[in-house]
C-alpha atoms as a PDB file:
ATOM      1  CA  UNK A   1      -7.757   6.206 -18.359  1.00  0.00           C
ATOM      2  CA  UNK A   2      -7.367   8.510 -15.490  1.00  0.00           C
ATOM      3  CA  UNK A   3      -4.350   9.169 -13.674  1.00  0.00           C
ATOM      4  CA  UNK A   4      -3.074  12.262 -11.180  1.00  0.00           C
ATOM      5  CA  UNK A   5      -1.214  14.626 -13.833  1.00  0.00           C
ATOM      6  CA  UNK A   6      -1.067  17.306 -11.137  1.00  0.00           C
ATOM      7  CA  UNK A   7      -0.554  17.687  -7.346  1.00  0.00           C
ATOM      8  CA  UNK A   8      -3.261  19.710  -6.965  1.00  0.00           C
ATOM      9  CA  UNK A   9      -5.886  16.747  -8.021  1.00  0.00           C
ATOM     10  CA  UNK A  10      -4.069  14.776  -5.619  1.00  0.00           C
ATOM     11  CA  UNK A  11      -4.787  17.054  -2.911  1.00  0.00           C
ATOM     12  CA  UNK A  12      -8.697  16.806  -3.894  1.00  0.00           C
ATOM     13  CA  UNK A  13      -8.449  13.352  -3.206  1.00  0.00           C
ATOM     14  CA  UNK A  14      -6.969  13.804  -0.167  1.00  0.00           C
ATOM     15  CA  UNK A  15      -9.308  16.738   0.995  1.00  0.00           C
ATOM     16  CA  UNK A  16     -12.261  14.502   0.289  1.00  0.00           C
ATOM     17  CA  UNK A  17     -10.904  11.294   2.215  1.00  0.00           C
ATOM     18  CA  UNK A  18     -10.140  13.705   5.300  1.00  0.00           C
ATOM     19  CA  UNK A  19     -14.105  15.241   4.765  1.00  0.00           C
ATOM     20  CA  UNK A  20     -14.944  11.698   5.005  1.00  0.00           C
ATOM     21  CA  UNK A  21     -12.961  10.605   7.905  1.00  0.00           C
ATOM     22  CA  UNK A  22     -13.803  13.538  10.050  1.00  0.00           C
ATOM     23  CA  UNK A  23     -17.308  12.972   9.457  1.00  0.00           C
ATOM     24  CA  UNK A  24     -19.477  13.970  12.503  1.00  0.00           C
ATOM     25  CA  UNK A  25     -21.312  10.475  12.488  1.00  0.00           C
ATOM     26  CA  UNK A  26     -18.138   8.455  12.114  1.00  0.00           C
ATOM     27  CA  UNK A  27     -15.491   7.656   9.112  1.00  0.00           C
ATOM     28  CA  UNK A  28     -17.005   6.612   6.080  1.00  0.00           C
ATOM     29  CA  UNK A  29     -14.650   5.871   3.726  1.00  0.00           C
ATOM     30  CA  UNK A  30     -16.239   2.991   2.609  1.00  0.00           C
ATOM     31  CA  UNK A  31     -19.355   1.580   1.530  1.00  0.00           C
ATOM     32  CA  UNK A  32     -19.131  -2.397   2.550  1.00  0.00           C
ATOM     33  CA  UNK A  33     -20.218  -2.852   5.855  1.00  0.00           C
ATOM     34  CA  UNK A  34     -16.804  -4.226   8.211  1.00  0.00           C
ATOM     35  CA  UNK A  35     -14.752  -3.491   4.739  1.00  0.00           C
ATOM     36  CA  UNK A  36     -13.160   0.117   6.329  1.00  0.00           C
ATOM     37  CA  UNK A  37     -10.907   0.228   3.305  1.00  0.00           C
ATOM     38  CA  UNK A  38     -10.078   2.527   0.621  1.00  0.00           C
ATOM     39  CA  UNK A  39      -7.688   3.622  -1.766  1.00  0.00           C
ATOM     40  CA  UNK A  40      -5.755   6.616  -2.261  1.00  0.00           C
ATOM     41  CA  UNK A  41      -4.369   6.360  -5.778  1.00  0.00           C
ATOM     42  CA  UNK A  42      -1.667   9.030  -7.133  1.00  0.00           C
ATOM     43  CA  UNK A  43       1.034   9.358  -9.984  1.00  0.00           C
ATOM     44  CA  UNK A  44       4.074   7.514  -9.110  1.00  0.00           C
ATOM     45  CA  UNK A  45       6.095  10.784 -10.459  1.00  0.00           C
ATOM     46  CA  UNK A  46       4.111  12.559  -7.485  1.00  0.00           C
ATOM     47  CA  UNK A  47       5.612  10.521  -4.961  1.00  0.00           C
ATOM     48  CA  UNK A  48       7.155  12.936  -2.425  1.00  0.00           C
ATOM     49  CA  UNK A  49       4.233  14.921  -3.176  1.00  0.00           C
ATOM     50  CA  UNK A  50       2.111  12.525  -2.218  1.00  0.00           C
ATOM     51  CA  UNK A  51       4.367  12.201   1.767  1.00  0.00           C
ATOM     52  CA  UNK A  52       3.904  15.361   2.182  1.00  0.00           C
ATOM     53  CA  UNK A  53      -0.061  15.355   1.834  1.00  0.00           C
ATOM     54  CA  UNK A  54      -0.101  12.233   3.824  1.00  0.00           C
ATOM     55  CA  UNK A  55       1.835  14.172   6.721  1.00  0.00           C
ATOM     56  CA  UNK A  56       0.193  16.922   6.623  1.00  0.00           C
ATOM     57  CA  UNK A  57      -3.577  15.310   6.611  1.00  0.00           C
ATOM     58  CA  UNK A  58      -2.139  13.283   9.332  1.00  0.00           C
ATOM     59  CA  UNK A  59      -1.434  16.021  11.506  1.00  0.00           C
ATOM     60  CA  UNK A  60      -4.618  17.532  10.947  1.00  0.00           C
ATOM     61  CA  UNK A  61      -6.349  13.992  12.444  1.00  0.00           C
ATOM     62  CA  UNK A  62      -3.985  14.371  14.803  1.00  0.00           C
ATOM     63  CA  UNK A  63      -5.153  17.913  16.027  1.00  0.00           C
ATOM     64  CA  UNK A  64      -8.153  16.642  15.919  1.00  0.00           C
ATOM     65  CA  UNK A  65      -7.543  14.048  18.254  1.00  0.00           C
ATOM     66  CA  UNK A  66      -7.108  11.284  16.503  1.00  0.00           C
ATOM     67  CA  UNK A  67      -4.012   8.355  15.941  1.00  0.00           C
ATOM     68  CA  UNK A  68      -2.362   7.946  12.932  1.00  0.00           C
ATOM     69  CA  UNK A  69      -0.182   5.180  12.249  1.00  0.00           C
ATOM     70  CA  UNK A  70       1.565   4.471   8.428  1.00  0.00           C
ATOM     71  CA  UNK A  71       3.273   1.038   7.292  1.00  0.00           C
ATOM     72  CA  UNK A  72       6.191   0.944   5.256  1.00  0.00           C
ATOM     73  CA  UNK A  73       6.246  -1.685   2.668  1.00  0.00           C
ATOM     74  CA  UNK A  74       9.183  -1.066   1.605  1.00  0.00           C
ATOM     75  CA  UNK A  75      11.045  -1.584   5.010  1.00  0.00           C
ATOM     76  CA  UNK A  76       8.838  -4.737   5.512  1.00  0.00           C
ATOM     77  CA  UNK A  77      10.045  -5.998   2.164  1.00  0.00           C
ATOM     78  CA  UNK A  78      13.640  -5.732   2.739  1.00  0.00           C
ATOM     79  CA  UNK A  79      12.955  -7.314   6.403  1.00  0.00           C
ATOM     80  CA  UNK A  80      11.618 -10.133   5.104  1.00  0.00           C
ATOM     81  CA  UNK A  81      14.810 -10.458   2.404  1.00  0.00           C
ATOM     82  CA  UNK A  82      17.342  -9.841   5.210  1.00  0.00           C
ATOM     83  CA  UNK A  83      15.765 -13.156   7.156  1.00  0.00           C
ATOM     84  CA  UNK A  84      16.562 -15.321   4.168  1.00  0.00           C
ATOM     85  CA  UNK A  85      20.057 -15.136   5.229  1.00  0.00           C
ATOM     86  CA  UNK A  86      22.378 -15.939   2.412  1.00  0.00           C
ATOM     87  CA  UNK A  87      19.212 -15.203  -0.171  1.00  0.00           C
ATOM     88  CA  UNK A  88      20.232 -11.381  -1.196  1.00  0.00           C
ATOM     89  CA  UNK A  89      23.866 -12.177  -1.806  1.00  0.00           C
ATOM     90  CA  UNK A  90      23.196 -15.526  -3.922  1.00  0.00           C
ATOM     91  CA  UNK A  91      20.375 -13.348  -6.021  1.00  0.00           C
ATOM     92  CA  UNK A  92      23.541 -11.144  -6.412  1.00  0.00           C
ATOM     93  CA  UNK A  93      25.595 -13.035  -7.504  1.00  0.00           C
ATOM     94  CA  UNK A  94      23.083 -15.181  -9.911  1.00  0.00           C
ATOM     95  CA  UNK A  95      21.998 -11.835 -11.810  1.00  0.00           C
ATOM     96  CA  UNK A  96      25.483 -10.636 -12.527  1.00  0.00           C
ATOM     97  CA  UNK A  97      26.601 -14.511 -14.312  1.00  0.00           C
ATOM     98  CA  UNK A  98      23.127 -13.822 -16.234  1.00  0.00           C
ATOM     99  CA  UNK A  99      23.988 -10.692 -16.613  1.00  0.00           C
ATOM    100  CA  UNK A 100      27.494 -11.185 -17.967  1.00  0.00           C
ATOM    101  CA  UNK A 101      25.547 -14.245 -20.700  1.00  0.00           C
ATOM    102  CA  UNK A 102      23.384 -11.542 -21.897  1.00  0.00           C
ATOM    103  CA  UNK A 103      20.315 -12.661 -21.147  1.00  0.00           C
ATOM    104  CA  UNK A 104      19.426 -10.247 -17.799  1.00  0.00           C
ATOM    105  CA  UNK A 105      15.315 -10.147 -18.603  1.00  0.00           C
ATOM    106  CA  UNK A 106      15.949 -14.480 -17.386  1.00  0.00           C
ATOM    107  CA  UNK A 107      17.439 -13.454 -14.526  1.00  0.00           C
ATOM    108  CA  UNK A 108      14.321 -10.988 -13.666  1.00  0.00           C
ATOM    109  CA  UNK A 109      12.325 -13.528 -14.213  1.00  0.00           C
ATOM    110  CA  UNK A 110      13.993 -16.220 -11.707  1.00  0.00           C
ATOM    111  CA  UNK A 111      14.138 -12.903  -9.053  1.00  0.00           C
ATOM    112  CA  UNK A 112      10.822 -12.183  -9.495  1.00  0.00           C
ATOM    113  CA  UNK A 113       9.658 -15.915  -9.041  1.00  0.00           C
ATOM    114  CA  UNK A 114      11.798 -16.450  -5.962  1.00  0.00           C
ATOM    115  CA  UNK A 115      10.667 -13.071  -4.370  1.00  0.00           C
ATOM    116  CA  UNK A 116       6.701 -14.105  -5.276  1.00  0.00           C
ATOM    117  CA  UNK A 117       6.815 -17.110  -3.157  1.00  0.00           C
ATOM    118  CA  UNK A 118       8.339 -14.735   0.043  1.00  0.00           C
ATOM    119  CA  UNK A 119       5.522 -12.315  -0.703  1.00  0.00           C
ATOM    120  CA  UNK A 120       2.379 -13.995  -1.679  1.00  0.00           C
ATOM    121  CA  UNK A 121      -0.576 -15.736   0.538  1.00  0.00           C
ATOM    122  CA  UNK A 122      -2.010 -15.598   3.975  1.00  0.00           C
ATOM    123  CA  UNK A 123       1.708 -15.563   5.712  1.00  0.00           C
ATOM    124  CA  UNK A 124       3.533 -13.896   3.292  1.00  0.00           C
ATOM    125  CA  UNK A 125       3.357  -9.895   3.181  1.00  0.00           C
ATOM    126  CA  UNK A 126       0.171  -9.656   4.256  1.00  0.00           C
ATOM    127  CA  UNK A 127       1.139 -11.310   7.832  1.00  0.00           C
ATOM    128  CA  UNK A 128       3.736  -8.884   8.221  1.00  0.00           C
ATOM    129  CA  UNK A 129       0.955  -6.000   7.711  1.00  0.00           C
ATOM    130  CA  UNK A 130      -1.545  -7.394  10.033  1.00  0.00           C
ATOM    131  CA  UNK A 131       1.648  -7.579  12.824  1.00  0.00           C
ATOM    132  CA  UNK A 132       2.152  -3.798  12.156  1.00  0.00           C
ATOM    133  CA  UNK A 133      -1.753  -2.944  12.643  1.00  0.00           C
ATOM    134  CA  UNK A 134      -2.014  -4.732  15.889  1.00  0.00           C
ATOM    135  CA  UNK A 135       1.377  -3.473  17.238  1.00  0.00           C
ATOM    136  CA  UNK A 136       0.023   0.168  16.067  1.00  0.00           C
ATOM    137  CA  UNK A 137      -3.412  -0.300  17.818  1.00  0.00           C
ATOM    138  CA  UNK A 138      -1.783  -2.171  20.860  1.00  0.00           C
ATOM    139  CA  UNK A 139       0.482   0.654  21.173  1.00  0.00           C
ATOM    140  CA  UNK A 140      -1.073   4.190  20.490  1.00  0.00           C
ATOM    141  CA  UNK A 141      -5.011   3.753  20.934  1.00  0.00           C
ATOM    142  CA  UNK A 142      -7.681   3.394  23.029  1.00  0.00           C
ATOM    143  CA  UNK A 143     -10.268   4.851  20.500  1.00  0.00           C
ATOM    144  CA  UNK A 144     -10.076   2.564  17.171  1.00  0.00           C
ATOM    145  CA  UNK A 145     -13.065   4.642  15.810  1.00  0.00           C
ATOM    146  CA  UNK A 146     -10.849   7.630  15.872  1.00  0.00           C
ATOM    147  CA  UNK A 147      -7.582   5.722  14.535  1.00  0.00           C
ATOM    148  CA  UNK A 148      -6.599   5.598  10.933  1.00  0.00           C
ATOM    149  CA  UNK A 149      -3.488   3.431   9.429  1.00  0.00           C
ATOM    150  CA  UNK A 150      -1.923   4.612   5.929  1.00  0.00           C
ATOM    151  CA  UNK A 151       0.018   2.157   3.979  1.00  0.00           C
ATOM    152  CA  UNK A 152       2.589   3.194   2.236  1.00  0.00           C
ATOM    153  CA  UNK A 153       5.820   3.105  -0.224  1.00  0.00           C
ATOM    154  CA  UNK A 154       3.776   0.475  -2.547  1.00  0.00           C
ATOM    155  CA  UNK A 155       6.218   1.123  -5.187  1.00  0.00           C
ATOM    156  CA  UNK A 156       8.791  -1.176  -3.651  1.00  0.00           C
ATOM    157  CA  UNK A 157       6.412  -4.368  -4.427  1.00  0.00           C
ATOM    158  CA  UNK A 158       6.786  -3.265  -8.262  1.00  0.00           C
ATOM    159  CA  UNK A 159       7.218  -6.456 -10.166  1.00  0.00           C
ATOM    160  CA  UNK A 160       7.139  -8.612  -7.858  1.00  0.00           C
ATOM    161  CA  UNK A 161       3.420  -8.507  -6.083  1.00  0.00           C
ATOM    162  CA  UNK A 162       0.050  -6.845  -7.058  1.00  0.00           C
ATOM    163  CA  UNK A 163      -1.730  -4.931  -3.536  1.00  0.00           C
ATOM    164  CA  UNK A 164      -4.907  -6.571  -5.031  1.00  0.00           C
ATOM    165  CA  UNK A 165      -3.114  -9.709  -3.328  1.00  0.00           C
ATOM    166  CA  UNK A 166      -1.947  -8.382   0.024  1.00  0.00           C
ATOM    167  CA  UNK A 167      -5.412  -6.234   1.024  1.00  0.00           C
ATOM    168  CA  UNK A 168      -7.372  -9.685   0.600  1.00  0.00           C
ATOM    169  CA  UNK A 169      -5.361 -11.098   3.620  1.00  0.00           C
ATOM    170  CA  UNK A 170      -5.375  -8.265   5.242  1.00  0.00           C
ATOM    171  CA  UNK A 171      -9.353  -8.065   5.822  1.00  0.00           C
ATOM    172  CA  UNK A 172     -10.658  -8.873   8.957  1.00  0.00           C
ATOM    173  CA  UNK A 173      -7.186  -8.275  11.081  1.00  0.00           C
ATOM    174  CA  UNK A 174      -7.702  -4.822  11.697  1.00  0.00           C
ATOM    175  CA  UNK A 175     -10.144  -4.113  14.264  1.00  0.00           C
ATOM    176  CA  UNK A 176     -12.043  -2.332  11.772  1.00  0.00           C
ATOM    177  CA  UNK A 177     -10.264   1.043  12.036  1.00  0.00           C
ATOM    178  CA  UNK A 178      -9.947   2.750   8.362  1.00  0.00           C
ATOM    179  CA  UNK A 179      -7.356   1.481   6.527  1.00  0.00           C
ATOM    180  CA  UNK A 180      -6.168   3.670   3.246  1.00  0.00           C
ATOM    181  CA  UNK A 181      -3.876   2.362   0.458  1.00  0.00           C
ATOM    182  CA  UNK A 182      -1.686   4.830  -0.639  1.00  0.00           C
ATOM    183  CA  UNK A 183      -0.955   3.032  -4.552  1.00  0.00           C
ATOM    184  CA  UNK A 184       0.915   4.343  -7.098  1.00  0.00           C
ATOM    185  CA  UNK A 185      -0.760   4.219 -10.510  1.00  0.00           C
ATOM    186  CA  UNK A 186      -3.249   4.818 -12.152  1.00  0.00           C
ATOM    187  CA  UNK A 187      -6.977   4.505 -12.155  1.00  0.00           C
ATOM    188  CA  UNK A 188      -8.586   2.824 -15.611  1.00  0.00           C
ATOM    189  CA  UNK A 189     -12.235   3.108 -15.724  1.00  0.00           C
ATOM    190  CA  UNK A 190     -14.542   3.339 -12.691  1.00  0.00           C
ATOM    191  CA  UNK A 191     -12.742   0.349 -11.035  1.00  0.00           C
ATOM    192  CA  UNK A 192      -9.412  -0.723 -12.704  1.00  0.00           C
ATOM    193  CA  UNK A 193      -6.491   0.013 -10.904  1.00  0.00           C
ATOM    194  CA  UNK A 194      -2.951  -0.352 -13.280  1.00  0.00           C
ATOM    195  CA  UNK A 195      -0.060  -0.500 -10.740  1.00  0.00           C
ATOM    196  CA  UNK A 196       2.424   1.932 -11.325  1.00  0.00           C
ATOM    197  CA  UNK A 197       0.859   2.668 -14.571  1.00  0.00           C
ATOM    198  CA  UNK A 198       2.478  -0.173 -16.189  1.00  0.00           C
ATOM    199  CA  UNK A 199       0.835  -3.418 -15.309  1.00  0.00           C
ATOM    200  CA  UNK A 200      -2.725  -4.362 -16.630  1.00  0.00           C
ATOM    201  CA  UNK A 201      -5.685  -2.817 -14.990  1.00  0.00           C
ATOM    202  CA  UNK A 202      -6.347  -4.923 -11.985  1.00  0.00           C
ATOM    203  CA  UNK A 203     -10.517  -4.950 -11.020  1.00  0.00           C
ATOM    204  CA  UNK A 204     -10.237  -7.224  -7.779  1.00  0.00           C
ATOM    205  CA  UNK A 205     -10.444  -3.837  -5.705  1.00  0.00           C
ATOM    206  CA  UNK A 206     -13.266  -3.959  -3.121  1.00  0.00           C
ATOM    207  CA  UNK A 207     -12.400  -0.855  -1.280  1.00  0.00           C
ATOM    208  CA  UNK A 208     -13.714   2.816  -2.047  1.00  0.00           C
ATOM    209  CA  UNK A 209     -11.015   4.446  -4.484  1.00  0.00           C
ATOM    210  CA  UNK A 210     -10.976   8.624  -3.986  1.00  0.00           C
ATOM    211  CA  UNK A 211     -10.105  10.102  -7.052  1.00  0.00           C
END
């Protein structure tokens, strides 16, 4: 099992994903032809560490002339529970009578099963993301092959939703411009990814993972 236990790895990773994208033939950060994925994986404990990399690398592309653009999925997340209306407060409300019976890891389990069904599938998270990617490249650029998009604050999906799920959906809505996963966990094996080093190693990962 592998997983950042230092800042200083992390920015190894990063150094060799910015090699890569600043390539003189193009970015090649991945290895699947019209899959310009990857993943950028880093201790959870690391996490402003990990911002400040990310802000730093991006004003490097930047200097370099290219766009950046990152996606928050935390704030789309909490966009998509402030549209239910009424849902937060009821949630509320139904976790503290659970809480008060003394049985709180039920009421988890009811959140996390109303939450799944907001999140999962081809218009659930992943439609919000693909939004974001064409507003960014409808906005900021006329040079996709210079353009990368980060996404970012993965964290927030812990329980609830597995990345595995959202990048599937996400393929083939973005132009093709490198896309990079910032996750937080940790890498088991050559291809397991184990979200915020708690869940079971996940192997549905197509995309190139620097490490």
């Amino acid at each position: 099992m592998s997983v950042y236990q230092h800042p200083s790895e992390l920015e190894r990773a990063i150094d060799a994903l910015r090699k890569d994208l600043l390539r003189e033939d193009g970015p090649q950060i991945s290895t699947v032809r019209n899959y310009n994925f990857a993943i950028l994986p880093y201790d959870p404990e690391h996490e402003f560490a990990l911002r400040r990399a990310i802000h730093e690398l991006s004003e490097t592309l930047r200097d370099a002339g290219w766009t950046t653009g990152t996606i928050p999925l935390h704030t789309l997340l909490l966009n998509r529970l402030r549209a239910q209306n009424d849902l937060v407060e009821a949630m509320v409300t139904r976790e503290k009578r659970l809480a008060e019976a003394r049985d709180p890891w039920r009421g988890l389990r009811m959140l996390k099963e109303r939450i799944v069904t907001l999140l999962e599938g081809p218009e659930g998270l992943a439609q919000d993301v693909n939004r974001e990617i064409q507003r960014i490249l409808d906005e900021r650029t006329d040079r996709p092959e210079r353009t990368v998009i980060f996404i970012g604050r993965a964290g927030a999906l812990y329980p609830f939703f597995r990345t595995s799920a959202l990048l599937k959906h996400v393929a083939g809505h973005t132009r093709n411009v490198p896309v990079v996963l910032l996750y937080p966990g940790k890498v088991v094996g050559e291809t397991g990814l184990s979200f915020m080093g708690l869940l079971p190693a996940d192997r549905d990962y197509r995309p190139r993972i620097y490490r």
